[in-house]
Protein backbone atom coordinates (compact mmCIF):
# COMPACT_ATOMS: atom_id res chain seq x y z
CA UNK A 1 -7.52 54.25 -51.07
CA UNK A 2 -6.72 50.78 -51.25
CA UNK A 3 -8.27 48.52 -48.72
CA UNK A 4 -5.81 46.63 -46.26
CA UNK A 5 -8.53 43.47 -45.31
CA UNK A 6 -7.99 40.28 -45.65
CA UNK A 7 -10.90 38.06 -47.41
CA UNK A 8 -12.71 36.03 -44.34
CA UNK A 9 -12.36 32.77 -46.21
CA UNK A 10 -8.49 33.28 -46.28
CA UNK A 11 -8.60 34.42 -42.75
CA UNK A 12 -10.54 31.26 -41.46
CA UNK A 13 -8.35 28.31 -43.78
CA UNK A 14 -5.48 30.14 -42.35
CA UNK A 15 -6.63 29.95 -38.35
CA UNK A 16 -7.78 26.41 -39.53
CA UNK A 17 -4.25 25.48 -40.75
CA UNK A 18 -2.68 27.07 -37.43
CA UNK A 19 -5.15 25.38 -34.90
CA UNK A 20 -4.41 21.84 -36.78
CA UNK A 21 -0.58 22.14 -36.72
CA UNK A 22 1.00 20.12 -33.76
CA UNK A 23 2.92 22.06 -31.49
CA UNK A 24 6.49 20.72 -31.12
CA UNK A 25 5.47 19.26 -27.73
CA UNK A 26 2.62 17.73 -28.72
CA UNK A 27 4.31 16.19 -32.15
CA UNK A 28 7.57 14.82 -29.79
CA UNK A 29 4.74 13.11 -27.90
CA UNK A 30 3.38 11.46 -30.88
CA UNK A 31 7.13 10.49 -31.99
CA UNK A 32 7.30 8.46 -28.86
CA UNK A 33 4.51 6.66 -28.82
CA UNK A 34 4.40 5.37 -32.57
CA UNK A 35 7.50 3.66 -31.32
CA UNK A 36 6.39 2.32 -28.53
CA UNK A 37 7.93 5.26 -25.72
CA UNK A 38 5.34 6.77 -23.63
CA UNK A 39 5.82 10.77 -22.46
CA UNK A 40 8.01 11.53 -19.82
CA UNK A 41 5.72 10.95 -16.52
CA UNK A 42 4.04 13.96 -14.65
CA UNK A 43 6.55 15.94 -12.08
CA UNK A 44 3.85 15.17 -9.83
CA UNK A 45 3.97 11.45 -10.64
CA UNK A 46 7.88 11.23 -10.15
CA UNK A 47 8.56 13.29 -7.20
CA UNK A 48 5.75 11.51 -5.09
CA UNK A 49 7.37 8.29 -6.86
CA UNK A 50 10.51 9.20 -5.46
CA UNK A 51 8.98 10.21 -1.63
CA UNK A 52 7.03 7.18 -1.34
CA UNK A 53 10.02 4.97 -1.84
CA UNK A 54 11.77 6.76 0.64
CA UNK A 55 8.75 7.31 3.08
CA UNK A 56 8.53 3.65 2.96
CA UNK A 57 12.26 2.75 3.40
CA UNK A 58 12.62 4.86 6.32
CA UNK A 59 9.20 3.94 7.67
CA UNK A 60 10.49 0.48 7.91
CA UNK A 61 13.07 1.55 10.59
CA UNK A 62 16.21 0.65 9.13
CA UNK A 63 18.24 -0.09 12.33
CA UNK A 64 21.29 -0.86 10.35
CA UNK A 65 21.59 2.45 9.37
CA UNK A 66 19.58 4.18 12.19
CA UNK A 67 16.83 4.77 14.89
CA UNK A 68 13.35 5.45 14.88
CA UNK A 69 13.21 8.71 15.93
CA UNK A 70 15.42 9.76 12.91
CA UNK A 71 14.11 7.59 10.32
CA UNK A 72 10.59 8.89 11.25
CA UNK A 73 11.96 12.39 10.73
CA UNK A 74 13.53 11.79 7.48
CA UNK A 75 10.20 10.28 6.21
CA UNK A 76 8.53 13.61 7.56
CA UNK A 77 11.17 15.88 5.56
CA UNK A 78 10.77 13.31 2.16
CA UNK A 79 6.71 14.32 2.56
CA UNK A 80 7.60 17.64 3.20
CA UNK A 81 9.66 18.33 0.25
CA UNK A 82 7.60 16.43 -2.17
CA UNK A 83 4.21 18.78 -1.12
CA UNK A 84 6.08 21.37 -1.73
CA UNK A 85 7.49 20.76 -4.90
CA UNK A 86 3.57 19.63 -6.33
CA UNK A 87 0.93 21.56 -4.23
CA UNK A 88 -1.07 23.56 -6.48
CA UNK A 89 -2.11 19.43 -7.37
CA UNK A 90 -2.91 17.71 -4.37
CA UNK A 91 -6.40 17.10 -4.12
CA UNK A 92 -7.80 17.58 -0.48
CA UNK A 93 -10.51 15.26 1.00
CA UNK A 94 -11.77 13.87 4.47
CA UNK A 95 -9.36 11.89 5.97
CA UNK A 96 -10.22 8.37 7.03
CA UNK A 97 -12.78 8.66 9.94
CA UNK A 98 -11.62 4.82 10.80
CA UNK A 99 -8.02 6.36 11.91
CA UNK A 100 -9.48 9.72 13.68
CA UNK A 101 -11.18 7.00 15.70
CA UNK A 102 -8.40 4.95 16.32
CA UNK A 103 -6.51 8.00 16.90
CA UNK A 104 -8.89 9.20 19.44
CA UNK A 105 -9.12 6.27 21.55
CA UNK A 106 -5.32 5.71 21.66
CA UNK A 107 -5.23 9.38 23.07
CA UNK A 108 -8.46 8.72 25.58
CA UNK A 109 -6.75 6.09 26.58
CA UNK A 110 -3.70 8.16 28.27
CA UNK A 111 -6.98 8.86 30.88
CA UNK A 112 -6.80 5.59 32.11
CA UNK A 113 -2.55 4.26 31.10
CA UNK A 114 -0.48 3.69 33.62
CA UNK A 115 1.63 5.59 31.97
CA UNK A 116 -0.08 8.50 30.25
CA UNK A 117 3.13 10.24 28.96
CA UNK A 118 4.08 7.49 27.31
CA UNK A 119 0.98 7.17 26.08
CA UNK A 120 0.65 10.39 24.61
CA UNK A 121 4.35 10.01 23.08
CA UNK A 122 3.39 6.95 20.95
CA UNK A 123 -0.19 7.73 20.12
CA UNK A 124 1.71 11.31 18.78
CA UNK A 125 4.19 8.81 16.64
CA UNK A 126 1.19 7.14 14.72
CA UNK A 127 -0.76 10.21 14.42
CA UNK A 128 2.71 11.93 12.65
CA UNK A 129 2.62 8.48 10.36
CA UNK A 130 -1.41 8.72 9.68
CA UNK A 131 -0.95 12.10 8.72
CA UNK A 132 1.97 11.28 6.31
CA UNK A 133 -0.17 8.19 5.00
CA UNK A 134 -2.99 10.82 4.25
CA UNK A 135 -0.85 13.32 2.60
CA UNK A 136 0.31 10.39 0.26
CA UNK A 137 -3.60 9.67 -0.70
CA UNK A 138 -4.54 13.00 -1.42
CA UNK A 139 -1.52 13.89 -3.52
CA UNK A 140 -0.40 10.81 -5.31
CA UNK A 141 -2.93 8.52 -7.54
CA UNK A 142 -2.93 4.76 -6.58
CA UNK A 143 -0.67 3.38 -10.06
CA UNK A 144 1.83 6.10 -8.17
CA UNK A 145 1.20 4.63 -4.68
CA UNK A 146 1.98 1.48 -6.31
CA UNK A 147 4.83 2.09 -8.18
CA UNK A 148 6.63 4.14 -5.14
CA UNK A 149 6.26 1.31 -2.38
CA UNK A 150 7.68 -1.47 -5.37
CA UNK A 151 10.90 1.15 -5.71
CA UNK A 152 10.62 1.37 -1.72
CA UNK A 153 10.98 -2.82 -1.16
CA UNK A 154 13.27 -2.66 -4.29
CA UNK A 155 15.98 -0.56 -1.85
CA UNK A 156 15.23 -1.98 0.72
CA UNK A 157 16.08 -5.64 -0.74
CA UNK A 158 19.55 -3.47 -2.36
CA UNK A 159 20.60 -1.82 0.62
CA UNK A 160 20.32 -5.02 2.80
CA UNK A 161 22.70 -6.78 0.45
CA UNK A 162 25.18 -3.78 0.36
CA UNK A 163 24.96 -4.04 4.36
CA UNK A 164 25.63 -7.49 4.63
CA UNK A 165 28.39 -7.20 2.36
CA UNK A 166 29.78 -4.12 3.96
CA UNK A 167 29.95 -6.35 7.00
CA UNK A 168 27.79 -3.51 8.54
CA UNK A 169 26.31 -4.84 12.58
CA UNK A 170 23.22 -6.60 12.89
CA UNK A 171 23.30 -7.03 9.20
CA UNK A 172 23.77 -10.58 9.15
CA UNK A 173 21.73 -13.46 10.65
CA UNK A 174 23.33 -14.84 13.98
CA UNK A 175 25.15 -17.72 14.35
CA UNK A 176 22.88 -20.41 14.25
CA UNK A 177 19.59 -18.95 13.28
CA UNK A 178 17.58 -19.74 10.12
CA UNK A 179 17.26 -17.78 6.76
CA UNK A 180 20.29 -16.49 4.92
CA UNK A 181 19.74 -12.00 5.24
CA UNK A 182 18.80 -10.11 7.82
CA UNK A 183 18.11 -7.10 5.98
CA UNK A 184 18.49 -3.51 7.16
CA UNK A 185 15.70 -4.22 9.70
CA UNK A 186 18.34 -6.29 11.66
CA UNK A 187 15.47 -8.99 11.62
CA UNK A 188 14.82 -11.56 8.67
CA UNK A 189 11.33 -11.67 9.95
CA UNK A 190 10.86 -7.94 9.73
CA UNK A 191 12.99 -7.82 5.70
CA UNK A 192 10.34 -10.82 5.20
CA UNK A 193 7.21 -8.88 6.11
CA UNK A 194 8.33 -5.44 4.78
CA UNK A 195 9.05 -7.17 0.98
CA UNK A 196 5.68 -8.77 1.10
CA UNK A 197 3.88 -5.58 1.78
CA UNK A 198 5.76 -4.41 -1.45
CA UNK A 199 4.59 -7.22 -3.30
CA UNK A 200 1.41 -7.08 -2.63
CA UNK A 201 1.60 -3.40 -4.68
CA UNK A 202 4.20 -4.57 -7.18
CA UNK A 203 1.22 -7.45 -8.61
CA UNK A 204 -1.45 -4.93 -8.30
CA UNK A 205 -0.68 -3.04 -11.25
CA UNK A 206 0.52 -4.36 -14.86
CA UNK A 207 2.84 -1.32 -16.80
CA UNK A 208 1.71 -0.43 -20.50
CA UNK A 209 4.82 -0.21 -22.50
CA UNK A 210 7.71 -3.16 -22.97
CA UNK A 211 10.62 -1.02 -20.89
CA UNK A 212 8.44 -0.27 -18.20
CA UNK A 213 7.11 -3.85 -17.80
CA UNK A 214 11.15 -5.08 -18.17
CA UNK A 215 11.75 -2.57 -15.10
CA UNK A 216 8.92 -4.18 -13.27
CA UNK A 217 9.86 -7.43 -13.53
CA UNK A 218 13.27 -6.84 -12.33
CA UNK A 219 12.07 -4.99 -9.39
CA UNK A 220 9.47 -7.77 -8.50
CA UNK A 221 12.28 -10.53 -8.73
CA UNK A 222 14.15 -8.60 -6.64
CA UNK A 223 11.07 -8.43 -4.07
CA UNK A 224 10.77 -12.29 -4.45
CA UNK A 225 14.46 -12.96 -3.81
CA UNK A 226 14.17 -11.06 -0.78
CA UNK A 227 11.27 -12.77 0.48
CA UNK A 228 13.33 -15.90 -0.47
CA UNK A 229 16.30 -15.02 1.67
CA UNK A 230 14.78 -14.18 4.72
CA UNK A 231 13.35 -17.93 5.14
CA UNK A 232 10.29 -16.67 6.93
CA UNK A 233 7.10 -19.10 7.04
CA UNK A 234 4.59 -16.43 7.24
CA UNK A 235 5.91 -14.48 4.45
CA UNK A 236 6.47 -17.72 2.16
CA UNK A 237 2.41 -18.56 2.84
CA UNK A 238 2.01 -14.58 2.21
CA UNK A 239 3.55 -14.32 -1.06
CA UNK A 240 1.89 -17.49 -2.28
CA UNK A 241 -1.62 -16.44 -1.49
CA UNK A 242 -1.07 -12.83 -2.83
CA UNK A 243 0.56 -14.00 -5.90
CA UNK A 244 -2.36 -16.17 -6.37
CA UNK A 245 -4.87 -13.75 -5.46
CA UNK A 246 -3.60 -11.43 -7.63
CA UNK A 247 -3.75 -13.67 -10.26
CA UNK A 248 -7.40 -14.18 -9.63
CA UNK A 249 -8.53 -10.29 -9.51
CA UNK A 250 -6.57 -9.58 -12.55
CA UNK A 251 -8.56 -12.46 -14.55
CA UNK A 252 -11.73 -11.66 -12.97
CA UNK A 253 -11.13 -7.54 -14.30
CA UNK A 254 -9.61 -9.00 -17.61
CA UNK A 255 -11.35 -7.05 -20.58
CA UNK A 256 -14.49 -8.39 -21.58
CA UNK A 257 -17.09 -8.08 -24.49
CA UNK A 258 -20.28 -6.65 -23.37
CA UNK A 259 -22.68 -9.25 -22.19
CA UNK A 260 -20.46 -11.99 -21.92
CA UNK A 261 -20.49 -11.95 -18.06
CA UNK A 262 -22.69 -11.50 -15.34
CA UNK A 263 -21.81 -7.78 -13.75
CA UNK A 264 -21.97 -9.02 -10.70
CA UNK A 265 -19.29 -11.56 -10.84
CA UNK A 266 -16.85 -8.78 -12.03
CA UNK A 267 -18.10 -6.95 -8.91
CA UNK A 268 -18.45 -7.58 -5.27
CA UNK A 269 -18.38 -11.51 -6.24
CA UNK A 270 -14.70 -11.43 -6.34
CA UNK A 271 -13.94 -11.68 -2.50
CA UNK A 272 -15.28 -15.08 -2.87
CA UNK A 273 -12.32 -16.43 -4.76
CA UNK A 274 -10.08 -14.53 -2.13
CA UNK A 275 -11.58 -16.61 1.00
CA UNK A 276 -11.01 -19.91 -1.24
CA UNK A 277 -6.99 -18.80 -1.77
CA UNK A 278 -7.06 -17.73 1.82
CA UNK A 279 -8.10 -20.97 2.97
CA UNK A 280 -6.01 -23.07 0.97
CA UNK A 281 -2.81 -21.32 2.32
CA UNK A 282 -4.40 -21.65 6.19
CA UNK A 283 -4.01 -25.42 4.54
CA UNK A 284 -0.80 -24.89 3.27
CA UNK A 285 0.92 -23.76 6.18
CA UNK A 286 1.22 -27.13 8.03
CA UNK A 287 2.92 -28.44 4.83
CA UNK A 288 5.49 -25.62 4.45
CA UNK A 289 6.06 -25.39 8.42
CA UNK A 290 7.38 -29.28 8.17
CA UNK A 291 9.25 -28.85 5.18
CA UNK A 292 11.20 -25.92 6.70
CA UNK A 293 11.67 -27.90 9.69
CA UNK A 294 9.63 -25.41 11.83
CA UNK A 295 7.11 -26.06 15.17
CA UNK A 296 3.86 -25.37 13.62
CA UNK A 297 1.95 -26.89 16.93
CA UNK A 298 3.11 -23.33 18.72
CA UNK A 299 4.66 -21.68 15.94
CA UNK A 300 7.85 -20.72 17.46
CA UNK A 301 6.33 -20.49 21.01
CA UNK A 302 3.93 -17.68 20.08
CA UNK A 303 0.86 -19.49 21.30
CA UNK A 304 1.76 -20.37 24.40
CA UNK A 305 2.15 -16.30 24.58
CA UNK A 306 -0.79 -15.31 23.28
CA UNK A 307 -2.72 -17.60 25.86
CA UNK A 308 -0.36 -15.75 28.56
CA UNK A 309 -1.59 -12.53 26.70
CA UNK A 310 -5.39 -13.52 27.54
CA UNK A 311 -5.13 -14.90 30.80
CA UNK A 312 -2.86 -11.61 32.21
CA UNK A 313 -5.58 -8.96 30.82
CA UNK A 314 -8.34 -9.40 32.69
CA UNK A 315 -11.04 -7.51 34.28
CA UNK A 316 -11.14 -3.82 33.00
CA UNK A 317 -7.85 -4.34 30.83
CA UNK A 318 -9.21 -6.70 28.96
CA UNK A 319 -12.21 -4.71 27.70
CA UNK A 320 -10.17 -1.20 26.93
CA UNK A 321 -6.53 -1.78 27.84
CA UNK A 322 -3.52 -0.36 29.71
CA UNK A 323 -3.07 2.36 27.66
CA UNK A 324 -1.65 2.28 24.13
CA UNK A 325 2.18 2.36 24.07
CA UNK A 326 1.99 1.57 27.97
CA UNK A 327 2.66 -2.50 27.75
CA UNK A 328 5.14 -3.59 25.32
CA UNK A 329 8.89 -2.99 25.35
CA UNK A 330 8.88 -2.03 21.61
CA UNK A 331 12.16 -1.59 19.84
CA UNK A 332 11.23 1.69 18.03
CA UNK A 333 9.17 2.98 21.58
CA UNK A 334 9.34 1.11 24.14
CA UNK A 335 7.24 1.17 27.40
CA UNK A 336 8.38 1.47 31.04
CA UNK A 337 8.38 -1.44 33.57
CA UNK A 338 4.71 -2.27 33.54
CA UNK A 339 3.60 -5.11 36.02
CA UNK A 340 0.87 -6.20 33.02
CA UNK A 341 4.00 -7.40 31.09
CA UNK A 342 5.76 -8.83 33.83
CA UNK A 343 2.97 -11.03 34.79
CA UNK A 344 2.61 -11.96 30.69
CA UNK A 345 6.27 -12.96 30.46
CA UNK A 346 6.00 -14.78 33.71
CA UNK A 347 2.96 -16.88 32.68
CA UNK A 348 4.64 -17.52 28.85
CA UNK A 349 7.90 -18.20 30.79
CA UNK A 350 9.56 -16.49 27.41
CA UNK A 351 10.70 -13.32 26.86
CA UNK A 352 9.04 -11.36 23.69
CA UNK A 353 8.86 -7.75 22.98
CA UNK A 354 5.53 -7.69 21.75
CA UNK A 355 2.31 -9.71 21.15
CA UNK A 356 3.99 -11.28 17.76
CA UNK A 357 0.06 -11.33 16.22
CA UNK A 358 -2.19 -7.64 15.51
CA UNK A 359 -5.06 -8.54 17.82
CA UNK A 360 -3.02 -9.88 20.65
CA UNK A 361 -0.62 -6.88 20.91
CA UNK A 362 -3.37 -4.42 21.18
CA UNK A 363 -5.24 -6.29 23.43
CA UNK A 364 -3.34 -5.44 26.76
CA UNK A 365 -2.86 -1.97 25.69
CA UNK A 366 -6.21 -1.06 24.21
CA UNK A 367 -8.03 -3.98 25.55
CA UNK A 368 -11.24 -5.38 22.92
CA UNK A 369 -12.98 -2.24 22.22
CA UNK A 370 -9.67 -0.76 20.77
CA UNK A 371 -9.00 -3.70 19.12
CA UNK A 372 -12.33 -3.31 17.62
CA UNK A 373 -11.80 0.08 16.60
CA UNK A 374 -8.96 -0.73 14.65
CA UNK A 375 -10.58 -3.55 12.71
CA UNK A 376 -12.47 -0.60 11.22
CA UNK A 377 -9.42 0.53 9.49
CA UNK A 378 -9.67 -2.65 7.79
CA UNK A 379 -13.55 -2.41 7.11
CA UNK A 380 -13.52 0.80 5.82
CA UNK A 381 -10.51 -0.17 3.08
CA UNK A 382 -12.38 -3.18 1.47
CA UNK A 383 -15.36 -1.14 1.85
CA UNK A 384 -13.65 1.24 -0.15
CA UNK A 385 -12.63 -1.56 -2.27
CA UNK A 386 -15.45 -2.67 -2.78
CA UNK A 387 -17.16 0.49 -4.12
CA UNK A 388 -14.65 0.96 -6.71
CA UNK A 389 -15.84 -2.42 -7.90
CA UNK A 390 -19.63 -1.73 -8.12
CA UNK A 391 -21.26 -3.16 -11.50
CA UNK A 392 -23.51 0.16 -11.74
CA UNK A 393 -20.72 2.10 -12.66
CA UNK A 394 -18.52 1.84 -16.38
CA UNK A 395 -15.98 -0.47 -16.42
CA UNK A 396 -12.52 1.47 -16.56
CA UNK A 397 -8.96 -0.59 -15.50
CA UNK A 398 -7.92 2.05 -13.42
CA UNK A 399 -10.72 1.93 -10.73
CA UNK A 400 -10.10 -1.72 -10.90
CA UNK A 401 -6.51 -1.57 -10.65
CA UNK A 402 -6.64 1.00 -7.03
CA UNK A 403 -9.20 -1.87 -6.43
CA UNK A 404 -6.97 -4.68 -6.07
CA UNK A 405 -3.89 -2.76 -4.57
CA UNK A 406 -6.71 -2.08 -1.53
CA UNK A 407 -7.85 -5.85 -1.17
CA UNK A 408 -4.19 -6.98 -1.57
CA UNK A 409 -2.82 -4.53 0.83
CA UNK A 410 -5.59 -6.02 3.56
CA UNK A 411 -4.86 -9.25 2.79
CA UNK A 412 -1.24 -8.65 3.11
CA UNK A 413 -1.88 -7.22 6.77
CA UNK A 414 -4.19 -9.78 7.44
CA UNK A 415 -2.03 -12.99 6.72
CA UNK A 416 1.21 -11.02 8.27
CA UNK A 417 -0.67 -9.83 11.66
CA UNK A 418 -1.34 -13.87 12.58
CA UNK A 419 2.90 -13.72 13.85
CA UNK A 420 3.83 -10.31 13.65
CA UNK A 421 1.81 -7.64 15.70
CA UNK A 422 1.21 -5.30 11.97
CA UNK A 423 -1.07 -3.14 13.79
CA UNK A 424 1.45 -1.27 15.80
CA UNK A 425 4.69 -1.61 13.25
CA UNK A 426 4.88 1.71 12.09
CA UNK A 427 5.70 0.25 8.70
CA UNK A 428 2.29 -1.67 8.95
CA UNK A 429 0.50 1.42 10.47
CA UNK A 430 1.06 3.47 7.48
CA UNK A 431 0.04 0.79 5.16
CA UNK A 432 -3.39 0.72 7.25
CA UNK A 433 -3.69 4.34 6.86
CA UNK A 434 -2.54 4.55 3.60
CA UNK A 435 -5.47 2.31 2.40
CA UNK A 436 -8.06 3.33 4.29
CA UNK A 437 -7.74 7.19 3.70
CA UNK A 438 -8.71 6.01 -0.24
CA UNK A 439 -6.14 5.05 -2.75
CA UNK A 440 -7.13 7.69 -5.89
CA UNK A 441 -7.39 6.18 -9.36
CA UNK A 442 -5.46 7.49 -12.08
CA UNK A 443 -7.33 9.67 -14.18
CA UNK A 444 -9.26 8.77 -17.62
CA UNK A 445 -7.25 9.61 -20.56
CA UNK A 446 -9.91 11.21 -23.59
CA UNK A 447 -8.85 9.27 -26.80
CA UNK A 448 -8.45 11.73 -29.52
CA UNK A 449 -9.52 10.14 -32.96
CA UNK A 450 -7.84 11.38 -36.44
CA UNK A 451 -10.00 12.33 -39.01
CA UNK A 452 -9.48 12.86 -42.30
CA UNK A 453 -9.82 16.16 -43.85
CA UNK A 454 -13.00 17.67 -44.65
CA UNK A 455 -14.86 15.15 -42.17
CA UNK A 456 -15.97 17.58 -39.92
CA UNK A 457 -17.85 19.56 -42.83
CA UNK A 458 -19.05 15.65 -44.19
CA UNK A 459 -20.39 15.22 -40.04
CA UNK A 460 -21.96 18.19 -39.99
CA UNK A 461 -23.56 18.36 -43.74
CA UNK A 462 -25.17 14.79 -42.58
CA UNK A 463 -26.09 15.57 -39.92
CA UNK A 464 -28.14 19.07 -41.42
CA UNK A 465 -29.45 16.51 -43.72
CA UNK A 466 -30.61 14.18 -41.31
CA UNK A 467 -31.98 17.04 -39.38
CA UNK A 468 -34.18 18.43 -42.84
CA UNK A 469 -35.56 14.99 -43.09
CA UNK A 470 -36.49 14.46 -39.83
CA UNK A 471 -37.89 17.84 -39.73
């Protein structure tokens, strides 16, 4: 009988032959990038993409188009949709124990409000947002972070135009106020604060390929223009010091040979360049206030309210607060008649609808220790920072990349909360959260090297023979 096998050194040249041939996937891929076209991004990377933008635009409380209560539900439903649609990859971790604790005093401190179910109501808002932001950091890597809050500012800067050229209300600056767009905010200080919080992610991260650096750049213009039309002082200073801080990270993480550098300047060192940009725009600002014709001596009558601020909360309000939510009239919640604001508007002898600065709208609501508790928000995210920076570990762009977006995202807050009260915006909320829950690095890519064949058998003969002699 004859026999039906196939020789084994015919059967192994053919597997060989099979397990080299590209798939047609795998060979498209290749197509691309010899000229220059990278893959088609993850579905994971372009639906979160896609919800960040929106969870951002809608975040921002868009009063042109609608209230908070709704926008803060269609942000919910964006999240909602996009965990669905990519849950086998989120990646669960601890949440930030910086916003459980900030969390946990706003809701201690319905014990104590004068108005505990108020309280409760806005402390429940912010804990809906935190839990949003922390959804966003387990799911989404930090270039995808990035990228979705530059498409968020990006319609945000479009749809403002289309509403002032719709004619739509509150769309346009009123008659006889400064800057040129109002944005869908119905504020040009709030369009001016929400595009620099874009920015500050848009210069974080550099694309690889030609088209998606030409995309980029339009999209960053676009943030810039905004910025530009809105004529705010604090966002002009802003945008200046993250553009040049930016600037400095980036050359600071350039590639370097080995040896060239001491570690530790490409490490923790870098926050010292920060403080020297920082300080130059504190300089700065006096220059730029005359120029635009502004009152820098009380900038636009906030400091004679913070002093009303401090002089109103005394006694056991000034060390943990009315209650958050309790105090200010805020557009998107606000409080009851509270005698604690009366007496603040009385002794400012202006009316405001909040503290116009982070520290001094918490203080009469959560009073120093809460204000305290939410600097840790901040700690923990350059902390965080920080750690992704440590010389011990390999250098790899990536971790220094979801580096910068961290310290540029504080930064942004930082600068923005000396006028505009960041730490309860929702907008600026979720930015806190966002960044102190962990942004994620994007994942190392293995490089695959071509050989030529018959290497592997030249590798391993040498390395046989190497292993004779040595033996």
């Amino acid at each position: 009988m004859q026999s039906t096998e196939v020789p084994a050194g015919r059967s192994a040249s053919a597997g060989r032959r099979r397990a080299e041939r590209p798939s047609p996937a795998r060979a498209l891929r290749a197509k691309w990038s010899s000229i220059g076209v990278p893959p088609v991004t993850s579905w994971s990377g372009a639906v979160w993409t896609v919800a960040i933008a929106l969870d951002f635009f809608w975040l921002s409380i868009p009063y042109v188009f609608t209230e908070f209560d709704e926008s803060r539900q269609l942000a919910c439903v964006a999240t909602v949709i996009a965990v669905l649609l990519t849950l086998p990859r989120m990646r669960v971790r601890r949440p930030s124990w910086a916003v459980v604790a900030m969390l946990a005093f706003a809701f201690s401190s319905a014990l104590w409000s004068g108005d505990p179910r108020l309280t409760v109501s806005f402390t429940t808002d912010y804990l809906v947002i935190a839990t949003i932001a922390t959804v966003i950091a387990w799911s989404a890597s930090a270039r995808t972070v990035a990228q979705g809050i530059t498409l968020g500012g990006v319609v945000i800067f479009t749809t403002s135009v289309y509403a002032f050229r719709a004619g739509l209300p509150l769309a346009d600056v009123p008659p006889g106020g400064q800057g040129y767009l109002a944005g869908v905010g119905a504020n040009r200080n709030i369009l001016s604060y929400t595009l620099v919080l874009a920015l500050c992610f848009a210069i974080s991260f550099m694309p690889r390929y030609w088209w998606a650096r030409l995309m980029w750049a339009l999209g960053l213009g676009s943030i810039l223009v905004g910025i530009f039309l809105a004529q705010s002082s604090t966002g002009y200073i802003a945008a200046l010091v993250l553009l040049c801080s930016a600037a400095t990270l980036a050359w600071l993480d350039r590639p370097r040979a080995a040896g060239t550098v001491r570690t530790a300047l490409r490490g923790r060192r870098a926050l010292l360049p920060l403080v020297a940009v920082v300080v130059a725009g504190a300089v700065a600002l006096e220059i730029l206030g005359r120029l635009l014709g502004r009152d820098t001596s009380t900038l636009s009558g906030r400091v004679p309210l913070w002093q009303a601020v401090w002089e109103s909360t005394t006694g056991l309000d000034r060390w943990v607060g009315a209650g958050w939510g309790a105090v200010w009239p805020h557009p998107w919640h606000p409080a009851s008649s509270s005698g604690l604001y009366t007496d603040i508007i009385d002794r400012a002898d202006i009316t405001l609808l909040h503290g116009h600065n982070s520290f001094f709208d918490l203080l009469p609501e959560v009073g120093l220790v809460g204000s305290a508790v939410f600097a840790l928000v901040y700690v923990q995210t350059v902390w965080s920072a920080l750690r992704l920076r440590d010389p011990r570990r390999r250098p790899y762009p990536g971790r220094a990349a979801a580096s910068r977006a961290m310290l540029l995202g504080v930064l942004a807050l930082v600068l923005l909360g000396l006028t505009e009260p960041m730490s309860t915006i929702p907008l600026g909320w979720f930015i806190a959260a966002l960044l102190a829950t962990g942004l994620r690095p994007p994942p190392v890519r293995p490089v695959t090297v071509k050989s030529a064949p018959g290497a592997d058998l030249t590798r391993a003969s040498r390395h046989r023979g190497g292993s004779r002699r040595a033996r």
